[in-house]
PDB file of N, CA and C in Angstrom:
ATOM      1  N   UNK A   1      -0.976  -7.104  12.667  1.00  0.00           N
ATOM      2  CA  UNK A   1      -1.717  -5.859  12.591  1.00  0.00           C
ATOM      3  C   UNK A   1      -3.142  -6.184  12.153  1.00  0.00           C
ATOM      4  N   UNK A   2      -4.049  -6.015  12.631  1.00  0.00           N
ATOM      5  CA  UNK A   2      -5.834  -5.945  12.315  1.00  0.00           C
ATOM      6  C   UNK A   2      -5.790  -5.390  11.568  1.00  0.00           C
ATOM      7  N   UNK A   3      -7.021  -5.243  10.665  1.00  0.00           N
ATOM      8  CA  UNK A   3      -7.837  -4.492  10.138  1.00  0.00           C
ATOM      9  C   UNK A   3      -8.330  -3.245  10.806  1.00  0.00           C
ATOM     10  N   UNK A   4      -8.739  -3.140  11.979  1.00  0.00           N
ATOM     11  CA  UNK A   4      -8.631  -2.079  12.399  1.00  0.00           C
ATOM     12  C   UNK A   4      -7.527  -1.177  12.479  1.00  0.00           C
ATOM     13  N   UNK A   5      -6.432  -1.346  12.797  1.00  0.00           N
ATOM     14  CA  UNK A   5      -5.013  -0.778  12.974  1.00  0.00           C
ATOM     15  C   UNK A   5      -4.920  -0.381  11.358  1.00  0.00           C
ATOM     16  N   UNK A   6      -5.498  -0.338  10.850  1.00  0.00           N
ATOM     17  CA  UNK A   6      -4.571  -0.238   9.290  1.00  0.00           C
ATOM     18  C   UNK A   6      -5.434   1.397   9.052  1.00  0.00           C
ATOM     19  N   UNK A   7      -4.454   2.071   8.181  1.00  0.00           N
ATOM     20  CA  UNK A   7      -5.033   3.998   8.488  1.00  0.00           C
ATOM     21  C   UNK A   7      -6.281   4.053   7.049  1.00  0.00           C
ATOM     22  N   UNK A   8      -7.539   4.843   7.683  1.00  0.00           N
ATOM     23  CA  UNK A   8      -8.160   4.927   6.598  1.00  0.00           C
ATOM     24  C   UNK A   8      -7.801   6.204   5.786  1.00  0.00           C
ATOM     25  N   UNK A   9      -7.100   7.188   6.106  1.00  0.00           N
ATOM     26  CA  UNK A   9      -6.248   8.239   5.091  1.00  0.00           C
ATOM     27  C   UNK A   9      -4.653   8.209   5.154  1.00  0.00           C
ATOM     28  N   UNK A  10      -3.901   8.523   4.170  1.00  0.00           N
ATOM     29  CA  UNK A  10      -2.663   8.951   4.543  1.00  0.00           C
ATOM     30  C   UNK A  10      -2.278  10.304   3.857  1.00  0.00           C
ATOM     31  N   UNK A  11      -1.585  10.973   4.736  1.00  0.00           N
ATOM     32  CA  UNK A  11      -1.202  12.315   3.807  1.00  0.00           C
ATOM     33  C   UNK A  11       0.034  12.171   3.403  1.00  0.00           C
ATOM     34  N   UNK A  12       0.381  11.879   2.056  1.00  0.00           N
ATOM     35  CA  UNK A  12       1.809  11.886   1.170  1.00  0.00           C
ATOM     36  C   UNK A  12       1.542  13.487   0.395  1.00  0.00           C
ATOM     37  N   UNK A  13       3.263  13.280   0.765  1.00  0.00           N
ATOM     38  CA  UNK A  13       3.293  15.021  -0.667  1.00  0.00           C
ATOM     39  C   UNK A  13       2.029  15.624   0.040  1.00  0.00           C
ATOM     40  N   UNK A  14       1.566  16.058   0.927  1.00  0.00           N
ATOM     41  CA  UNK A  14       0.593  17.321   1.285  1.00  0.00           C
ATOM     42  C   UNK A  14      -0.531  16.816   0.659  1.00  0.00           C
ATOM     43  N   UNK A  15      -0.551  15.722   0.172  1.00  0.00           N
ATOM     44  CA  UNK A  15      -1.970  15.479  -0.299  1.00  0.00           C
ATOM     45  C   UNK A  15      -2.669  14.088   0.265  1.00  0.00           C
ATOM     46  N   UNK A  16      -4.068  14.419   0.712  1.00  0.00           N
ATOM     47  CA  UNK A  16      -4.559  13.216   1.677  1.00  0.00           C
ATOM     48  C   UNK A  16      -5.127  11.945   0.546  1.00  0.00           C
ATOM     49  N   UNK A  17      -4.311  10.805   0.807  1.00  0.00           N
ATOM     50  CA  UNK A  17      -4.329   9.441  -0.149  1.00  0.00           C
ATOM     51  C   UNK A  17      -5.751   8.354   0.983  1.00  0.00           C
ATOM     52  N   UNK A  18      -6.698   8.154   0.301  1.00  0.00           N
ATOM     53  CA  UNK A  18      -7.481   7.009   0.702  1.00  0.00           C
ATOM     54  C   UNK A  18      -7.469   5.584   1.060  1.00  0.00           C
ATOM     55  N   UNK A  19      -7.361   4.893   1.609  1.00  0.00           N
ATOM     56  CA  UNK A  19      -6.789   3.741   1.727  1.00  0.00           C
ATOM     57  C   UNK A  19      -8.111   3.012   1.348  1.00  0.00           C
ATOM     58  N   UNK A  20      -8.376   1.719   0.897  1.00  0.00           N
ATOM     59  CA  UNK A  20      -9.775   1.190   0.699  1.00  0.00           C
ATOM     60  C   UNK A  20      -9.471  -0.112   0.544  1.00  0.00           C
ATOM     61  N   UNK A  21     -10.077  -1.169   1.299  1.00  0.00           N
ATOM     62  CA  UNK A  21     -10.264  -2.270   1.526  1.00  0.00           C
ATOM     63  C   UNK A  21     -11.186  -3.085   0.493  1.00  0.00           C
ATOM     64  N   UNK A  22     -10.870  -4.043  -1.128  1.00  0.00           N
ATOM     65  CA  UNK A  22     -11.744  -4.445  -1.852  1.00  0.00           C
ATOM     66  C   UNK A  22     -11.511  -5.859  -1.386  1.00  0.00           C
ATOM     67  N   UNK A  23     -12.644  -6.370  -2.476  1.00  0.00           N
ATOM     68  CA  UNK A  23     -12.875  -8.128  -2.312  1.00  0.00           C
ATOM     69  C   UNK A  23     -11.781  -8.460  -3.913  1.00  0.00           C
ATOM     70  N   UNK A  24     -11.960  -8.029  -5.187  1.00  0.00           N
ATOM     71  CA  UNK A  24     -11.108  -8.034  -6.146  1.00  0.00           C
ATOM     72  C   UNK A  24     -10.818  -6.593  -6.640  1.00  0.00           C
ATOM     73  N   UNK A  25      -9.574  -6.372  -6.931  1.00  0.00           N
ATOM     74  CA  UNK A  25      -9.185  -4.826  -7.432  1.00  0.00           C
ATOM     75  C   UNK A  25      -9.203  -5.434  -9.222  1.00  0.00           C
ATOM     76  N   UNK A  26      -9.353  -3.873  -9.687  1.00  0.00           N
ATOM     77  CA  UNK A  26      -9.651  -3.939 -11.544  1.00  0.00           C
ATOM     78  C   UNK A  26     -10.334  -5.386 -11.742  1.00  0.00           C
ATOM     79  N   UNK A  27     -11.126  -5.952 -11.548  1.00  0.00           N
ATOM     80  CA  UNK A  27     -11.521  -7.547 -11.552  1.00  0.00           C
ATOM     81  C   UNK A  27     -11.044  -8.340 -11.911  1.00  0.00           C
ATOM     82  N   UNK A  28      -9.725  -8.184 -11.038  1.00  0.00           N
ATOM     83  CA  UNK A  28      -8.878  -9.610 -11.489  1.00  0.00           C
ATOM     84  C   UNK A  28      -8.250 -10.234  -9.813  1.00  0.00           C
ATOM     85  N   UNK A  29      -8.658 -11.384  -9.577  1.00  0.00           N
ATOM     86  CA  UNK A  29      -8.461 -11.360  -8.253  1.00  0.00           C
ATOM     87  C   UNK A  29      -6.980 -11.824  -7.839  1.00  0.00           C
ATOM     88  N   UNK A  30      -5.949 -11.491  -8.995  1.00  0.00           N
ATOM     89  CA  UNK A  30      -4.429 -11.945  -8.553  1.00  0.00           C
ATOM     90  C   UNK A  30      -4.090 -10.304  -8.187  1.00  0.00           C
ATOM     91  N   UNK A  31      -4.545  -9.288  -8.379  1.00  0.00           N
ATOM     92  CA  UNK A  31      -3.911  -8.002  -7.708  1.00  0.00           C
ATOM     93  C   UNK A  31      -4.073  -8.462  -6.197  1.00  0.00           C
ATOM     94  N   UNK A  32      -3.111  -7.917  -5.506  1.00  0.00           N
ATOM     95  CA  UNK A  32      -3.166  -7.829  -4.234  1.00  0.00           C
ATOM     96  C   UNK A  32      -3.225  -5.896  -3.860  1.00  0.00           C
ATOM     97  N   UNK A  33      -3.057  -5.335  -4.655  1.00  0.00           N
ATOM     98  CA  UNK A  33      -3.237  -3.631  -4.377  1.00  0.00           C
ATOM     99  C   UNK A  33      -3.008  -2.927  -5.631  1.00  0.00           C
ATOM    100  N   UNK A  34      -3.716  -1.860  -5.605  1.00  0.00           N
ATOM    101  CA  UNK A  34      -3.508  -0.678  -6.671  1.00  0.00           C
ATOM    102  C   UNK A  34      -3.342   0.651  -6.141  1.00  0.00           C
ATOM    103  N   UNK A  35      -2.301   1.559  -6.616  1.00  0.00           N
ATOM    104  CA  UNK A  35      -2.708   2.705  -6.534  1.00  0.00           C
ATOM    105  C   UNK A  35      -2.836   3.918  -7.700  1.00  0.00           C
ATOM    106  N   UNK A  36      -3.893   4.068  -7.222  1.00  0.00           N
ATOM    107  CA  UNK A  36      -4.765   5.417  -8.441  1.00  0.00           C
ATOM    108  C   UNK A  36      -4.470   6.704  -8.177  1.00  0.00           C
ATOM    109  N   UNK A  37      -3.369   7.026  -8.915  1.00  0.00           N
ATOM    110  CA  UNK A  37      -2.627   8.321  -8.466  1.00  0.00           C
ATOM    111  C   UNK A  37      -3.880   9.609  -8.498  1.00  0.00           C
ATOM    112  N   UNK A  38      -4.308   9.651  -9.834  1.00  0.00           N
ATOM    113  CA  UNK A  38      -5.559  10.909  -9.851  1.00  0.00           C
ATOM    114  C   UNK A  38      -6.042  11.286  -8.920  1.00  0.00           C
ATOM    115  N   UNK A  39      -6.613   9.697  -8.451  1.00  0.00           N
ATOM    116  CA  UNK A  39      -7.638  10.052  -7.442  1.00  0.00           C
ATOM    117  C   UNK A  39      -7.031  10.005  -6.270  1.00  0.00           C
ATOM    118  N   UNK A  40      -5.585   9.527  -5.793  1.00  0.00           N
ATOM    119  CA  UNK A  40      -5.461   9.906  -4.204  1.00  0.00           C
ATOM    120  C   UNK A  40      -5.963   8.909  -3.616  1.00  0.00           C
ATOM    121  N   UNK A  41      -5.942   7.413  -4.142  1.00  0.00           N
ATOM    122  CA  UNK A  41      -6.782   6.269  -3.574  1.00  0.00           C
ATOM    123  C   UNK A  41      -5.575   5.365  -3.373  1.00  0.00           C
ATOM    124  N   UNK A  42      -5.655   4.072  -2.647  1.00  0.00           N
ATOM    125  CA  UNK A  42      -5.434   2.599  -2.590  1.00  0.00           C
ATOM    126  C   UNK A  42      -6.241   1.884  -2.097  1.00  0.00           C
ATOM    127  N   UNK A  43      -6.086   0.963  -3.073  1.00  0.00           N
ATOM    128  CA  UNK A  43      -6.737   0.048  -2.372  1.00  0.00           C
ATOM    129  C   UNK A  43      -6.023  -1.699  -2.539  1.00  0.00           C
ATOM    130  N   UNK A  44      -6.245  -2.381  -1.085  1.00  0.00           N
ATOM    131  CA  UNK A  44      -5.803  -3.419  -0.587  1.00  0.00           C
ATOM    132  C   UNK A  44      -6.921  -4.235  -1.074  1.00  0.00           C
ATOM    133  N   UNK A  45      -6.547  -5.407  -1.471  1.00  0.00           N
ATOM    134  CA  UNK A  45      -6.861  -6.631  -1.162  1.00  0.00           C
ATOM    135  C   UNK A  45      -7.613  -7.571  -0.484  1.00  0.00           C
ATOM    136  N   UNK A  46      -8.368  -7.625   0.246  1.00  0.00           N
ATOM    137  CA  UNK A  46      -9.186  -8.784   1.686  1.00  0.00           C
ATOM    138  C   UNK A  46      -8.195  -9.812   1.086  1.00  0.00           C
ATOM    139  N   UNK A  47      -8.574 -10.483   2.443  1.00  0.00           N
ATOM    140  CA  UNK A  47      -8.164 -12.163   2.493  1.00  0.00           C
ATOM    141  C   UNK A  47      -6.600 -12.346   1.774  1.00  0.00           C
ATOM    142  N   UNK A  48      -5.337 -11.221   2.881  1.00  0.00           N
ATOM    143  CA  UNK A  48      -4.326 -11.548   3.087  1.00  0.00           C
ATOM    144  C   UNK A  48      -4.340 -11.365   4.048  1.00  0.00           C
ATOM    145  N   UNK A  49      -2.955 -12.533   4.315  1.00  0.00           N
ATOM    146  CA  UNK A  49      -2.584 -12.336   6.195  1.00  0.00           C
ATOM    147  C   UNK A  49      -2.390 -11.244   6.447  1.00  0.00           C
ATOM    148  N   UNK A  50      -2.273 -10.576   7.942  1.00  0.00           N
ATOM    149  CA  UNK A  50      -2.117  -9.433   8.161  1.00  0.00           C
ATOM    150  C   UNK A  50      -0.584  -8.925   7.837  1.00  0.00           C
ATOM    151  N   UNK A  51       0.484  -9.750   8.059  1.00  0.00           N
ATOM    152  CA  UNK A  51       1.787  -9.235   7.646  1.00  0.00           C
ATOM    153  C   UNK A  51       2.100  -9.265   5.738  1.00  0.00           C
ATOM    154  N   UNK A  52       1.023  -9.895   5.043  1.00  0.00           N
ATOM    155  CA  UNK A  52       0.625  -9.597   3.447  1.00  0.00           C
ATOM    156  C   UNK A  52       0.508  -8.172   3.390  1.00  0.00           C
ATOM    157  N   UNK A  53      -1.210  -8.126   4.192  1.00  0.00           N
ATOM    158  CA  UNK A  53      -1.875  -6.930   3.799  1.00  0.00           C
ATOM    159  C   UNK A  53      -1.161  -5.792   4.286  1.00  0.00           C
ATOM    160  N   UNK A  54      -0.073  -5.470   5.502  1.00  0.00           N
ATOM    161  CA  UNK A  54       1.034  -4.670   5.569  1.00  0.00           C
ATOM    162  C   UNK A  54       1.413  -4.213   4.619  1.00  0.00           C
ATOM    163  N   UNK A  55       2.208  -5.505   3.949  1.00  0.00           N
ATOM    164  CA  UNK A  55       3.373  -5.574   2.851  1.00  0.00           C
ATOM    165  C   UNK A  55       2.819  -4.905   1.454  1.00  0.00           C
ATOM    166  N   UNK A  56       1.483  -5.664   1.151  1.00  0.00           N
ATOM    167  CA  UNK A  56       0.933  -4.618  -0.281  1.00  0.00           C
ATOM    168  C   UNK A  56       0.861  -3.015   0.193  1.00  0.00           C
ATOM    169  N   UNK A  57       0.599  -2.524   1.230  1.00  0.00           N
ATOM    170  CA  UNK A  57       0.239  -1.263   1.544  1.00  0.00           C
ATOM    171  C   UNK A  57       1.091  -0.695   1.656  1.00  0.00           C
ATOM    172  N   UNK A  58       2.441  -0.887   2.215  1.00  0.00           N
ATOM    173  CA  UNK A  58       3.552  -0.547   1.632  1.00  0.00           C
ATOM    174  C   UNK A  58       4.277  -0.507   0.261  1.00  0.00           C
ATOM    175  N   UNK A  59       3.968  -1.395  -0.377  1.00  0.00           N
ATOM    176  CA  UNK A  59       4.375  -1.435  -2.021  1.00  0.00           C
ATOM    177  C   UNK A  59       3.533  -0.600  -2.599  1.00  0.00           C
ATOM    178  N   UNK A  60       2.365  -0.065  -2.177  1.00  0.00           N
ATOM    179  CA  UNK A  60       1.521   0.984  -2.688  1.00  0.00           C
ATOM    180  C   UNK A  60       1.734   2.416  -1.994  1.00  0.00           C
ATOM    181  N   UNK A  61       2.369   2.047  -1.036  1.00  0.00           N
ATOM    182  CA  UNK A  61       2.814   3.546  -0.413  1.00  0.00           C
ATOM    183  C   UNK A  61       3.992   4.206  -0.840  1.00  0.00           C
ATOM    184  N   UNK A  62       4.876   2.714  -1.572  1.00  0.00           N
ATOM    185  CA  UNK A  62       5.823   3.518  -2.508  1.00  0.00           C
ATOM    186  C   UNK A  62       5.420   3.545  -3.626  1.00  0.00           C
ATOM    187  N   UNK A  63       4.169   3.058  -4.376  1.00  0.00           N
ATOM    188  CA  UNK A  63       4.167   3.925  -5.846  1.00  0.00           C
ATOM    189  C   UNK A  63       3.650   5.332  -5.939  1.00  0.00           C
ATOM    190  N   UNK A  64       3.390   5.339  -4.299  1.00  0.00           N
ATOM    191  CA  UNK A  64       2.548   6.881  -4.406  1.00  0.00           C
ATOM    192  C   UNK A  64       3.437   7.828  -4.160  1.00  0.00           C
ATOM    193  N   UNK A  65       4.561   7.425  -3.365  1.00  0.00           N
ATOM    194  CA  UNK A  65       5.408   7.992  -3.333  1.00  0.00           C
ATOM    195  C   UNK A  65       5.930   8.328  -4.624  1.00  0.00           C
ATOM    196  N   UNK A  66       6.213   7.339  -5.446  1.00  0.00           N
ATOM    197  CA  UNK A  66       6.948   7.903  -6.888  1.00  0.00           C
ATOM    198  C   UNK A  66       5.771   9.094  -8.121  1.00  0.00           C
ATOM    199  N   UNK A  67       4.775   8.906  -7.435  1.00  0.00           N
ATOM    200  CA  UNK A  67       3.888   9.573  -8.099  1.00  0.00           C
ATOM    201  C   UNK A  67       4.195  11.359  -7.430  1.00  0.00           C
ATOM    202  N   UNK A  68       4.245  10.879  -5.960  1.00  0.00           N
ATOM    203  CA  UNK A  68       4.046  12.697  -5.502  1.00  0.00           C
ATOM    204  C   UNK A  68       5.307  13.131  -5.044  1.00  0.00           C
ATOM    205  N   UNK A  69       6.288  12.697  -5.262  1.00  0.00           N
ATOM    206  CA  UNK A  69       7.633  13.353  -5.139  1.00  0.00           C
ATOM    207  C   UNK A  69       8.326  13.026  -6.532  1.00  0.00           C
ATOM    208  N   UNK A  70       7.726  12.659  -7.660  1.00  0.00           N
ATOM    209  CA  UNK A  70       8.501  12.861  -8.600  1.00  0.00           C
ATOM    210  C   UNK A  70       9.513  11.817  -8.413  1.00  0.00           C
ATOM    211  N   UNK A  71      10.052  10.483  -8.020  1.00  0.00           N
ATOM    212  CA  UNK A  71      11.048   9.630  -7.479  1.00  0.00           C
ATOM    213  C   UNK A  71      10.699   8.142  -8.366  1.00  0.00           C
ATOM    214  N   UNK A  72      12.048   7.933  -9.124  1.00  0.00           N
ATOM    215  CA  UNK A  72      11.129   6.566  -9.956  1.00  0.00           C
ATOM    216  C   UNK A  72      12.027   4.999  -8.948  1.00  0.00           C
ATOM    217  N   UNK A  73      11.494   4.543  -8.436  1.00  0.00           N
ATOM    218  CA  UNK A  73      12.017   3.415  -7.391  1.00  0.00           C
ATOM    219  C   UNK A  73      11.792   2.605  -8.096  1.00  0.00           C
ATOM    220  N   UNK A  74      11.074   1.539  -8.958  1.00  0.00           N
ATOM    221  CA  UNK A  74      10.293   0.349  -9.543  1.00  0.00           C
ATOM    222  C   UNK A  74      10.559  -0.623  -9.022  1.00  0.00           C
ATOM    223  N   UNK A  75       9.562  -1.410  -9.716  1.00  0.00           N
ATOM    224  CA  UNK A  75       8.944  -2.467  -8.895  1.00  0.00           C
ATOM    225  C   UNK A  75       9.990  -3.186  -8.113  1.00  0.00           C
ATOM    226  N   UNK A  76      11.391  -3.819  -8.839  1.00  0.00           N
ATOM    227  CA  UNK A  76      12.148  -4.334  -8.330  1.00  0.00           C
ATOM    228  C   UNK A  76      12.854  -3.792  -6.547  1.00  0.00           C
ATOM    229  N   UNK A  77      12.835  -2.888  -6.507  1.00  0.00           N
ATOM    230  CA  UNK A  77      13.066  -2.395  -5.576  1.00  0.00           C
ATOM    231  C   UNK A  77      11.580  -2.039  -4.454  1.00  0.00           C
ATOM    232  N   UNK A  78      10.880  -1.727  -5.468  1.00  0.00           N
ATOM    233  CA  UNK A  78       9.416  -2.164  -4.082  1.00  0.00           C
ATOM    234  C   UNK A  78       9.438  -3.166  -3.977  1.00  0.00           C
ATOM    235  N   UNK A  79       9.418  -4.353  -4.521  1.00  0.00           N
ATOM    236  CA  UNK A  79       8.968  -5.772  -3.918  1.00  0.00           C
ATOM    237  C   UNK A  79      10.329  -5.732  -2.770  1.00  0.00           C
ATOM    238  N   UNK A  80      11.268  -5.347  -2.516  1.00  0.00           N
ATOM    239  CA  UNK A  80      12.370  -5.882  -1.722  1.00  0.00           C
ATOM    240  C   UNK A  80      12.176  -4.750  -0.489  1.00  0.00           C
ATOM    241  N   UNK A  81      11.651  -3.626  -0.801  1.00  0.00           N
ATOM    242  CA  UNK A  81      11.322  -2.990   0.458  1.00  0.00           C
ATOM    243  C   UNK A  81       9.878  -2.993   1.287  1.00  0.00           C
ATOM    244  N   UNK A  82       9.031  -3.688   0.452  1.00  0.00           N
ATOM    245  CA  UNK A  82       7.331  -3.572   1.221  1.00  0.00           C
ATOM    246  C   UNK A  82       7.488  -4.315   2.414  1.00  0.00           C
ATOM    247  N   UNK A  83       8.615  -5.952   2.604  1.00  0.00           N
ATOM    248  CA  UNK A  83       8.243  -6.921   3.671  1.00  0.00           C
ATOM    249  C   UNK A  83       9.418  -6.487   4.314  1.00  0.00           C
ATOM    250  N   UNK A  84      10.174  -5.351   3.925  1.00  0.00           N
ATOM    251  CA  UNK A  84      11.302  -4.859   4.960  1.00  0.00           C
ATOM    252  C   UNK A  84      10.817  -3.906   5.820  1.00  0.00           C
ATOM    253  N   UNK A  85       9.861  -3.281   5.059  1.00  0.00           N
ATOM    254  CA  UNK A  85       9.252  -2.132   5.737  1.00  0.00           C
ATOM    255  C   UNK A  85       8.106  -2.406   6.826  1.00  0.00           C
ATOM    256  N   UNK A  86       7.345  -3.483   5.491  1.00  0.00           N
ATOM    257  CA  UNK A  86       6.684  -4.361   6.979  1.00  0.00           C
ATOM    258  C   UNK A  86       7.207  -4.841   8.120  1.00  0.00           C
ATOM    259  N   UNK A  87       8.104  -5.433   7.977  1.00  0.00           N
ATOM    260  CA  UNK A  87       8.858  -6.200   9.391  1.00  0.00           C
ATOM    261  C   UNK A  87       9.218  -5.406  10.022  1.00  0.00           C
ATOM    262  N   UNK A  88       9.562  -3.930   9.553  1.00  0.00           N
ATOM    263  CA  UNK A  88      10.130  -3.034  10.985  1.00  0.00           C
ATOM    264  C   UNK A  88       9.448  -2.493  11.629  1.00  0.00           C
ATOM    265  N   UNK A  89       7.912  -2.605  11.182  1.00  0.00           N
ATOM    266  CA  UNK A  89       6.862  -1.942  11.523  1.00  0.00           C
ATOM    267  C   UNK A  89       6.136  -2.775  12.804  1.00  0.00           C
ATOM    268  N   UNK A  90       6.319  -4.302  12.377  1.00  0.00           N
ATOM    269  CA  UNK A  90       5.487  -5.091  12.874  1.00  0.00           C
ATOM    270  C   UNK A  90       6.461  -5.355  14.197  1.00  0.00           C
ATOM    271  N   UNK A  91       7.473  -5.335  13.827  1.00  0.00           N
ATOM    272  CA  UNK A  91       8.640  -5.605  14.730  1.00  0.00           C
ATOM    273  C   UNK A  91       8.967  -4.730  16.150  1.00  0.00           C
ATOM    274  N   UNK A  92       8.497  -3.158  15.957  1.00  0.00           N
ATOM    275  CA  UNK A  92       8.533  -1.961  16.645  1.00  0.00           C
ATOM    276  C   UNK A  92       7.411  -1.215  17.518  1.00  0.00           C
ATOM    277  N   UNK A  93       6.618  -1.081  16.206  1.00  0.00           N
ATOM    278  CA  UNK A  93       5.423  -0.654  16.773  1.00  0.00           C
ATOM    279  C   UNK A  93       4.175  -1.436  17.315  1.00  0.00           C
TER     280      UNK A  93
END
């Protein structure tokens, strides 16, 4: 998947989430993604492979999820669904 292909909004829970492309997130350059519930943001990483930068955007699409449906999944269970979710994605579409 490019960089282009990747969505610059998503609407979770009725509310439109930002997607944003950094060089280091909170300035520490071992994050690979954050998401900032307040603000309705994520942001990815540069300089992961494209089936990485999938995979964080998914692990951030489920913390937003646990943020706007009220749903507590943690981490253990995101890390095991971001490259599952990736692969069916990459695999299909």
């Amino acid at each position: 998947m490019k960089m282009k292909d990747f969505p610059k909004e998503l609407v979770i829970g009725g509310r439109t989430w930002v997607v944003k492309f950094r060089r280091v997130i909170e300035g520490n350059p071992i994050y690979l993604g954050m998401c900032y519930f307040e603000e309705a943001e994520i942001h990815i990483r540069l300089g992961q492979s494209p089936r990485e930068r999938l995979a964080t955007l998914w692990h951030e699409i489920f913390h937003a999820y646990e943020w706007e449906y009220g749903v507590k999944l943690g981490h253990k269970i995101i890390r095991k669904l971001e490259y599952a979710q990736s692969d069916f994605v990459l695999e299909n579409f």
